[in-house]
PDB file of N, CA and C in Angstrom:
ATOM      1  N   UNK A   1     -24.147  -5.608  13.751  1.00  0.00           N
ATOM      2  CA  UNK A   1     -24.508  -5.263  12.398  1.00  0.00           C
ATOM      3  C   UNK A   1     -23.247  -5.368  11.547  1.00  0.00           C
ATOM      4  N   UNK A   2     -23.599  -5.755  10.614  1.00  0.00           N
ATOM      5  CA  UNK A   2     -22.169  -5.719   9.421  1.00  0.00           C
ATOM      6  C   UNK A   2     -22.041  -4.635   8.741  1.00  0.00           C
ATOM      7  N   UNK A   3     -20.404  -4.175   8.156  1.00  0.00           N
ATOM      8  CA  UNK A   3     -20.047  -2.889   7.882  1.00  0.00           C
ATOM      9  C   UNK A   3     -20.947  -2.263   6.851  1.00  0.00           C
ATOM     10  N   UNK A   4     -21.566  -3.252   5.783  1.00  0.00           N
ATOM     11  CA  UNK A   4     -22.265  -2.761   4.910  1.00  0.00           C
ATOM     12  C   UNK A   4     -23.522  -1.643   5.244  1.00  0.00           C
ATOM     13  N   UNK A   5     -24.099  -2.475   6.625  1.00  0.00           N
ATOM     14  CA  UNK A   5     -25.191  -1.772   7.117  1.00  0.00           C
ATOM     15  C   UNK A   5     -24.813  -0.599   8.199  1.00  0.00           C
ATOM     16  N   UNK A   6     -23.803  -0.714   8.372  1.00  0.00           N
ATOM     17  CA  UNK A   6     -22.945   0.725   9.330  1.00  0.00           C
ATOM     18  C   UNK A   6     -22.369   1.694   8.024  1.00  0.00           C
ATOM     19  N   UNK A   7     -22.305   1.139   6.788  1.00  0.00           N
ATOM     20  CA  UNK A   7     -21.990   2.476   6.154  1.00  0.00           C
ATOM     21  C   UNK A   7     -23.273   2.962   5.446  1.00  0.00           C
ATOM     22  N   UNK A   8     -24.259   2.280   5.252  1.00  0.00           N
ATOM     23  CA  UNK A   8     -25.784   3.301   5.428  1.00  0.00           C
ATOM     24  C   UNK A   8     -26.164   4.302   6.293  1.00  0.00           C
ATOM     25  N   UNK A   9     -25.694   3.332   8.012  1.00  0.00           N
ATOM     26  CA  UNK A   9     -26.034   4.286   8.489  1.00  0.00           C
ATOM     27  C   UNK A   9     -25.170   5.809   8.699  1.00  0.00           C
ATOM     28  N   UNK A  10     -23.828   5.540   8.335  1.00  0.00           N
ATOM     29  CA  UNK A  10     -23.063   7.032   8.359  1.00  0.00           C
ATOM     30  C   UNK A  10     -23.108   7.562   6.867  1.00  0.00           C
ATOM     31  N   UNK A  11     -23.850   7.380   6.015  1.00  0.00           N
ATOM     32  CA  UNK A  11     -24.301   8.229   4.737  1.00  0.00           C
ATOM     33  C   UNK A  11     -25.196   8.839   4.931  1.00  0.00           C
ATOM     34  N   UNK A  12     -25.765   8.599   6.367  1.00  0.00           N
ATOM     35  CA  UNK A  12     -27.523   9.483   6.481  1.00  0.00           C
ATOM     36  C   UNK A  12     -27.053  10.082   7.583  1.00  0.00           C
ATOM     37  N   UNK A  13     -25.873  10.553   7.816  1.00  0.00           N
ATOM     38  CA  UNK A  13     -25.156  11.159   8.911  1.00  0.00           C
ATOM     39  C   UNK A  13     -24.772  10.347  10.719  1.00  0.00           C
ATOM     40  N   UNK A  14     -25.464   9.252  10.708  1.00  0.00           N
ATOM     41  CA  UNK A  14     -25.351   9.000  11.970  1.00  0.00           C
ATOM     42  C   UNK A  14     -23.704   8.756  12.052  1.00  0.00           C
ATOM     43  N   UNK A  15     -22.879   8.430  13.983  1.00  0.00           N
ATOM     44  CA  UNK A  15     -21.812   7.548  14.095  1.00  0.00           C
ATOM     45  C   UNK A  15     -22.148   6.434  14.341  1.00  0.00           C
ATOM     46  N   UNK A  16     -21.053   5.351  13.736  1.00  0.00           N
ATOM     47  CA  UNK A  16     -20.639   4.142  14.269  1.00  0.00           C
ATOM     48  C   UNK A  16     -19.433   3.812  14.847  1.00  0.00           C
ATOM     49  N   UNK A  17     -19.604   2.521  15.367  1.00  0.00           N
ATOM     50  CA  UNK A  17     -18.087   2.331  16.007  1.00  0.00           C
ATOM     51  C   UNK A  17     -18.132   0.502  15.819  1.00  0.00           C
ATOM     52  N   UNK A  18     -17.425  -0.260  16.842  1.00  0.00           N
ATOM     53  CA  UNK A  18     -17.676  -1.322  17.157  1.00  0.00           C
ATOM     54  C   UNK A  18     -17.185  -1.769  18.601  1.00  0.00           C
ATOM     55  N   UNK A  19     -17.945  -3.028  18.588  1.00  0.00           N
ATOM     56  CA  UNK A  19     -17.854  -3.150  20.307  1.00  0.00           C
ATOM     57  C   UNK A  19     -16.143  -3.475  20.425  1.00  0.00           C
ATOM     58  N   UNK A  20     -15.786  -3.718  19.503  1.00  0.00           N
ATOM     59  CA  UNK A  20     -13.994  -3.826  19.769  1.00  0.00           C
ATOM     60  C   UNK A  20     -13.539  -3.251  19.766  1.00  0.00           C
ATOM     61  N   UNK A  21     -14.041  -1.348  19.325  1.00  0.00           N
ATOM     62  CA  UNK A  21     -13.107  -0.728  19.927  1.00  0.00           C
ATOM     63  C   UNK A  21     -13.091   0.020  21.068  1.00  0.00           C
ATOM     64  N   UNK A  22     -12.606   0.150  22.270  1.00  0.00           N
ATOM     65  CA  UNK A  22     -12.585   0.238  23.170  1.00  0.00           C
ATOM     66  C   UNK A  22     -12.051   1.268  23.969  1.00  0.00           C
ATOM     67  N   UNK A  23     -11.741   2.349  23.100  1.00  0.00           N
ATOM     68  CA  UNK A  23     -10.900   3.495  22.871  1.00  0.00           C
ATOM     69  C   UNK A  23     -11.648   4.989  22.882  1.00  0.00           C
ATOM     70  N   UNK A  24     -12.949   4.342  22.871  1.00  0.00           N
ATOM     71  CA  UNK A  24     -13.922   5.724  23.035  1.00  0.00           C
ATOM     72  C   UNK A  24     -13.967   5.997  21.463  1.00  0.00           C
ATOM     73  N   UNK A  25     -13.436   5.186  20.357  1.00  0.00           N
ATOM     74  CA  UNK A  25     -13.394   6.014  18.761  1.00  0.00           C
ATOM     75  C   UNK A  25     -14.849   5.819  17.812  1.00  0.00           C
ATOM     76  N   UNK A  26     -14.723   6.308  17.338  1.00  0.00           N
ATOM     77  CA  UNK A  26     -16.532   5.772  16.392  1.00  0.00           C
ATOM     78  C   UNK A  26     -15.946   6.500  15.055  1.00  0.00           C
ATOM     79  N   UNK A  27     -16.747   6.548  13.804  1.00  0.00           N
ATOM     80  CA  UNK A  27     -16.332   7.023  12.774  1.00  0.00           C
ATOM     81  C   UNK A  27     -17.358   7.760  12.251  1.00  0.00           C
ATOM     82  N   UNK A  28     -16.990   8.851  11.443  1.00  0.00           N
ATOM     83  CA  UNK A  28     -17.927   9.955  10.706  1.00  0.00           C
ATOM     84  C   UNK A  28     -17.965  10.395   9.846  1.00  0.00           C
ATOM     85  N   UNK A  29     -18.852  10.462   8.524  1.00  0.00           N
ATOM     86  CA  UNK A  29     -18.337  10.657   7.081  1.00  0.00           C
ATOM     87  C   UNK A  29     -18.979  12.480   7.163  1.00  0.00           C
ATOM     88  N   UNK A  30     -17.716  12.561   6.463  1.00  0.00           N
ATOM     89  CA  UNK A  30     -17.686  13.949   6.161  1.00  0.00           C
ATOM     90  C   UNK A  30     -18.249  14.214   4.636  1.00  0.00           C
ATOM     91  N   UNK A  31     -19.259  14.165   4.426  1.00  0.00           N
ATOM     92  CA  UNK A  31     -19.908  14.438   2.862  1.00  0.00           C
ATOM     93  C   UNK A  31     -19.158  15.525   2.354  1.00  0.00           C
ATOM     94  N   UNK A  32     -19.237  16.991   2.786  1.00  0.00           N
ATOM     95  CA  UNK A  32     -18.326  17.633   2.063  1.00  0.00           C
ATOM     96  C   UNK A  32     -16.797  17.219   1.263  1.00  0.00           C
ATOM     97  N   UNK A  33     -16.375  16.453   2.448  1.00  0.00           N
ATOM     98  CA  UNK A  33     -15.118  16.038   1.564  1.00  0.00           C
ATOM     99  C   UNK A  33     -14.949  14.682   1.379  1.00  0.00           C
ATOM    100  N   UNK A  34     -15.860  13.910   1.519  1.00  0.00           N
ATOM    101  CA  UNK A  34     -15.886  12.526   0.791  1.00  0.00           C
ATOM    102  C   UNK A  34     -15.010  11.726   1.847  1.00  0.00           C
ATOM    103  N   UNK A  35     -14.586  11.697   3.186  1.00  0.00           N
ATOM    104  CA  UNK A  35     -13.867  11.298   3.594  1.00  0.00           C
ATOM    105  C   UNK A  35     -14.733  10.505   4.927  1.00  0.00           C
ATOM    106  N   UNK A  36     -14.048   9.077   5.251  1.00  0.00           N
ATOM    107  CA  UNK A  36     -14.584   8.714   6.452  1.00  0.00           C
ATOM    108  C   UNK A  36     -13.524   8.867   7.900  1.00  0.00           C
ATOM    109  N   UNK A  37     -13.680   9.687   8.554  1.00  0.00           N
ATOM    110  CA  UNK A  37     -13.006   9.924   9.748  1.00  0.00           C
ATOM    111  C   UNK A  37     -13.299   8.821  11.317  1.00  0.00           C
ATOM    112  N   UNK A  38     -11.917   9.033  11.626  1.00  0.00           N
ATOM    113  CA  UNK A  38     -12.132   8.245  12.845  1.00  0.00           C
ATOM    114  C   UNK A  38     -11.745   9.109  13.941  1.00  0.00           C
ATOM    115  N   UNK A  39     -12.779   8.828  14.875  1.00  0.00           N
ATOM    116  CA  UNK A  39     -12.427  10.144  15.760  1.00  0.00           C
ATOM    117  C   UNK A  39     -12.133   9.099  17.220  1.00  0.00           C
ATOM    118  N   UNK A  40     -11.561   9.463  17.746  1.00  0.00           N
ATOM    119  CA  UNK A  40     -10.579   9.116  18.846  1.00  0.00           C
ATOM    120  C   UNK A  40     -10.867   9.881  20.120  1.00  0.00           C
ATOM    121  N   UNK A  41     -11.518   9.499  21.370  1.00  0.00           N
ATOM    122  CA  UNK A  41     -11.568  10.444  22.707  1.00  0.00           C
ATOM    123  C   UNK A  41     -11.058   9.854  23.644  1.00  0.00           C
ATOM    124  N   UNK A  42      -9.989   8.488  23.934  1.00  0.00           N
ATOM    125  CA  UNK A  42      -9.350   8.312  24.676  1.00  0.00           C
ATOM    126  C   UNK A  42      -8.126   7.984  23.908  1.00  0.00           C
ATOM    127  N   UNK A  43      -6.752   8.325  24.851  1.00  0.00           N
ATOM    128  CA  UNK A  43      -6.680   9.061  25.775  1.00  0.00           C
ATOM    129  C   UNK A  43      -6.727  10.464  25.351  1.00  0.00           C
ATOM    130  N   UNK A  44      -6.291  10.892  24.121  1.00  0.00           N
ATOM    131  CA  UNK A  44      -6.591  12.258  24.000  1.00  0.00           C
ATOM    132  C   UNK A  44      -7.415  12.499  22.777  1.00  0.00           C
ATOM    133  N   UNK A  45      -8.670  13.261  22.687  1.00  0.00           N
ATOM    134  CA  UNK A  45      -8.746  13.679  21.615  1.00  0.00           C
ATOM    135  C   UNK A  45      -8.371  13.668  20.529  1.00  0.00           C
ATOM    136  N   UNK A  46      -8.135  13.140  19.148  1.00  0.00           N
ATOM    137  CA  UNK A  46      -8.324  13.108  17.956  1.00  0.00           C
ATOM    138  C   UNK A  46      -8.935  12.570  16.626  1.00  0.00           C
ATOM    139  N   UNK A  47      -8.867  13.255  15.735  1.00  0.00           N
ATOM    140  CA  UNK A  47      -9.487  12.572  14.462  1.00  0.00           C
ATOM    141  C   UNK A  47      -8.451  12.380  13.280  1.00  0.00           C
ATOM    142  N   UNK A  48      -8.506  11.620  12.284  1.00  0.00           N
ATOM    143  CA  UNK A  48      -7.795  11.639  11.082  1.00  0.00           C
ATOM    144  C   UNK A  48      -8.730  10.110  10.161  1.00  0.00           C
ATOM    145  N   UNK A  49      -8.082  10.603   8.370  1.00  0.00           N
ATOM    146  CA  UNK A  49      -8.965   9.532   7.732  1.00  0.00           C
ATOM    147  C   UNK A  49      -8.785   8.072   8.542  1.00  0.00           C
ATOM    148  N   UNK A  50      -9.834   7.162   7.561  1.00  0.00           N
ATOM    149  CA  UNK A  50     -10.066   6.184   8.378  1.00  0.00           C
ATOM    150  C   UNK A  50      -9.390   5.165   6.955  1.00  0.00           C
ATOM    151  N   UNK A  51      -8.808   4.300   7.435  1.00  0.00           N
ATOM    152  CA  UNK A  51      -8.782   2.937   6.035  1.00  0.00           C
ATOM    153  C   UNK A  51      -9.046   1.686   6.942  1.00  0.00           C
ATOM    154  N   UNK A  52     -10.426   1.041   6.775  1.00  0.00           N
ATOM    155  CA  UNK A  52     -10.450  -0.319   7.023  1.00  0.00           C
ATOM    156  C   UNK A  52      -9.342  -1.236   6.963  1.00  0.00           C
ATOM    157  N   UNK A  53      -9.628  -1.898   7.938  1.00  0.00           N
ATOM    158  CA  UNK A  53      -8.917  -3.113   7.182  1.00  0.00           C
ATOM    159  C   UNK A  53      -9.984  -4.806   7.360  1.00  0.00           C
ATOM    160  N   UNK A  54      -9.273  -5.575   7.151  1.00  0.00           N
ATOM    161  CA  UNK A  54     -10.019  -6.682   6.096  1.00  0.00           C
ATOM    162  C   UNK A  54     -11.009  -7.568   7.938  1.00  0.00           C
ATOM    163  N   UNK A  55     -10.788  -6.771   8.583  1.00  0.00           N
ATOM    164  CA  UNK A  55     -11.049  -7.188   9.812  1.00  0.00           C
ATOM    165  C   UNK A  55     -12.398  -6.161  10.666  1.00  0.00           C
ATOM    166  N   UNK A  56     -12.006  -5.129   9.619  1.00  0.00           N
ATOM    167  CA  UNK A  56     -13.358  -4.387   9.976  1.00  0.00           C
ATOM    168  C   UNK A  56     -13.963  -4.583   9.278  1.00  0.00           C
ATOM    169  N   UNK A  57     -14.076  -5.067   8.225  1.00  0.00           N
ATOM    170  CA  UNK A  57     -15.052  -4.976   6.750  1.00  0.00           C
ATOM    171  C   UNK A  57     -16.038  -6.130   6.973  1.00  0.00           C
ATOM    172  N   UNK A  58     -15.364  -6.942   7.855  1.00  0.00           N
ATOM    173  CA  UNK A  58     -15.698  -8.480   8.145  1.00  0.00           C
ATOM    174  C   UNK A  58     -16.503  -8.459   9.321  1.00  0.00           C
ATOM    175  N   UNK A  59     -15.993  -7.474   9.841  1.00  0.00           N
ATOM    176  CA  UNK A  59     -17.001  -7.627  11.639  1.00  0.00           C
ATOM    177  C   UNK A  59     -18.364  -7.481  11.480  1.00  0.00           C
ATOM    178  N   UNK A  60     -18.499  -8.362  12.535  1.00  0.00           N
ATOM    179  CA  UNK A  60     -20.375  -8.225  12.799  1.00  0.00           C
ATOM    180  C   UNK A  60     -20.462  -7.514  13.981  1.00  0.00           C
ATOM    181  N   UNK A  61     -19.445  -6.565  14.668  1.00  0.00           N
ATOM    182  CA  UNK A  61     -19.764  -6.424  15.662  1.00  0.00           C
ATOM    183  C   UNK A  61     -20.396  -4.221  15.523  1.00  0.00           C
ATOM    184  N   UNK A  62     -20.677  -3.846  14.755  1.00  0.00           N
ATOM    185  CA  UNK A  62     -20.763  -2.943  14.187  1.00  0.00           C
ATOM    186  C   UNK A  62     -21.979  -2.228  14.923  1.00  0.00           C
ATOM    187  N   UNK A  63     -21.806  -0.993  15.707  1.00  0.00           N
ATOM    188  CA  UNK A  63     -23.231  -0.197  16.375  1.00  0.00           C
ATOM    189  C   UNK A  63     -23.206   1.787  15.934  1.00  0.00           C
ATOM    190  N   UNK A  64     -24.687   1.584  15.732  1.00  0.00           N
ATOM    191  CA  UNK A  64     -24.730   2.931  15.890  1.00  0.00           C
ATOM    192  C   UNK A  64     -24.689   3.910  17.473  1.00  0.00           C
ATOM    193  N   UNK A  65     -23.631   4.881  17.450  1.00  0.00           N
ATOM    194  CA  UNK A  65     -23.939   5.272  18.546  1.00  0.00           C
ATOM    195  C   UNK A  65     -24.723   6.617  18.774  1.00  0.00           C
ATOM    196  N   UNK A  66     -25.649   6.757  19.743  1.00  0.00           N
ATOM    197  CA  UNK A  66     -26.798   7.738  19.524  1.00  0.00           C
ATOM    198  C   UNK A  66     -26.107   9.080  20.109  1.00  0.00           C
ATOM    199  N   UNK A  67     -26.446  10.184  19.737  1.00  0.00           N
ATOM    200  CA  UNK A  67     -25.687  11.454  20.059  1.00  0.00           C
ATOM    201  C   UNK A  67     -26.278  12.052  21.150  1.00  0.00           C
ATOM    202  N   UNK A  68     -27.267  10.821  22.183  1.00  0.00           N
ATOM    203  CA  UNK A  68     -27.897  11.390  23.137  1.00  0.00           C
ATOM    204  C   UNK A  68     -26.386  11.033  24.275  1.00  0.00           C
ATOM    205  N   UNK A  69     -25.183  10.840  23.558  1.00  0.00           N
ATOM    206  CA  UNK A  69     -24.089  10.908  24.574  1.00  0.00           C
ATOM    207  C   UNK A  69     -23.289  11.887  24.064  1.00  0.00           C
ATOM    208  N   UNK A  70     -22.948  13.489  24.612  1.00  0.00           N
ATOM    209  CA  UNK A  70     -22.296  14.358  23.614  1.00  0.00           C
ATOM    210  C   UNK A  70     -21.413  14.371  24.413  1.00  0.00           C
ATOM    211  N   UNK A  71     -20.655  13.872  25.413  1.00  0.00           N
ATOM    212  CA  UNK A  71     -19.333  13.446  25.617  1.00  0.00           C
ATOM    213  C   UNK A  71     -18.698  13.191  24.632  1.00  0.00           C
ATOM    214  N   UNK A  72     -19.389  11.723  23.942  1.00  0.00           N
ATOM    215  CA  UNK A  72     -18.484  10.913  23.091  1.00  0.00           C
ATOM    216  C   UNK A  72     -18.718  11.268  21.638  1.00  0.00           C
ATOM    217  N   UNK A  73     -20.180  11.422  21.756  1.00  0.00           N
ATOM    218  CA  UNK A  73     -20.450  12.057  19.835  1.00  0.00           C
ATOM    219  C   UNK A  73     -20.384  13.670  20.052  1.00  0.00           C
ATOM    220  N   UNK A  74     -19.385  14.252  19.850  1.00  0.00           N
ATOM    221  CA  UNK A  74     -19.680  16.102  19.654  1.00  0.00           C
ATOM    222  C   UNK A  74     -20.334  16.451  18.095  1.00  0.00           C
ATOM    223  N   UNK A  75     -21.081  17.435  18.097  1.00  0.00           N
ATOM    224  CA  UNK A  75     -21.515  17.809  16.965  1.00  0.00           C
ATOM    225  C   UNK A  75     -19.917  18.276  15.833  1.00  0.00           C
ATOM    226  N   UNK A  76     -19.911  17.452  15.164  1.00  0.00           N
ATOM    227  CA  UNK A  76     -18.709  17.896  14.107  1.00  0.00           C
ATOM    228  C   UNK A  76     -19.030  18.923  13.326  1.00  0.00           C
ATOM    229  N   UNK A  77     -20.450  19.580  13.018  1.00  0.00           N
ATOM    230  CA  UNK A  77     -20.440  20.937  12.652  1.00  0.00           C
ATOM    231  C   UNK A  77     -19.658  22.050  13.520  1.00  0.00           C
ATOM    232  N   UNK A  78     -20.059  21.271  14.564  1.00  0.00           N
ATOM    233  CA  UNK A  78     -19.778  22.711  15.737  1.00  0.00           C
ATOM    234  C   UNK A  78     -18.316  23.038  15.786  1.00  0.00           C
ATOM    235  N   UNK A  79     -17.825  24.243  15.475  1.00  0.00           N
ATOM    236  CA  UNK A  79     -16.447  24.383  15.504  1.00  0.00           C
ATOM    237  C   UNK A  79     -15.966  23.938  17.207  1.00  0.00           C
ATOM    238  N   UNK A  80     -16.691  24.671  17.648  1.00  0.00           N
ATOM    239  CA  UNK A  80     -16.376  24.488  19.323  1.00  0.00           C
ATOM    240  C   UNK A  80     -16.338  23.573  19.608  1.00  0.00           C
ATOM    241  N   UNK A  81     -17.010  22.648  19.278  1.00  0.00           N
ATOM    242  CA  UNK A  81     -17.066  21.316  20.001  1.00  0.00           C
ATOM    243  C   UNK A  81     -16.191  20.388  19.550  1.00  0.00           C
ATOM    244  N   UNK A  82     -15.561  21.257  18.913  1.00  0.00           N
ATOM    245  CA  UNK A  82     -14.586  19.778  18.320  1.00  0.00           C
ATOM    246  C   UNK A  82     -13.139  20.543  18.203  1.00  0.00           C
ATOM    247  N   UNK A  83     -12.967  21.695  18.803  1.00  0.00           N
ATOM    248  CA  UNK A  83     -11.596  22.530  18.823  1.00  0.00           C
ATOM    249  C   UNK A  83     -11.178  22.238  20.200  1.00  0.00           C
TER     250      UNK A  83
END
């Protein structure tokens, strides 16, 4: 899918990622603060903003990933699950 149609789907809350990255990361818009995060689970845990670049904007390789994996998608409400 192309980025256009991966940032629909993270305005209606879902994650995306792409098959290139390979890092366990996917991304998540935070409506409260207007921000798109990239969250990171290999090798360690983290998140921080996200800035495209002209190589993601371009990819077709773009998936939603379903939160029936809560390894990799944790609920980002959940304080716990993401402390």
């Amino acid at each position: 899918m192309l980025f256009t149609e991966a940032l629909k789907d993270l305005e209606q809350g879902k994650y995306v990622t792409r098959n290139g990255w390979n890092d366990g990361s996917y991304l998540a818009l935070l409506p409260a603060m207007q921000y798109v995060w990239r969250v990171v689970t290999l090798p360690n845990p983290a998140a921080g903003n996200w800035l495209p670049m002209i190589s993601d904007l371009n990819a077709d390789d773009w998936k939603v990933l379903e939160k029936s994996s809560p390894h990799l998608v944790p609920d980002l409400n959940d304080e716990a699950a993401v402390a």
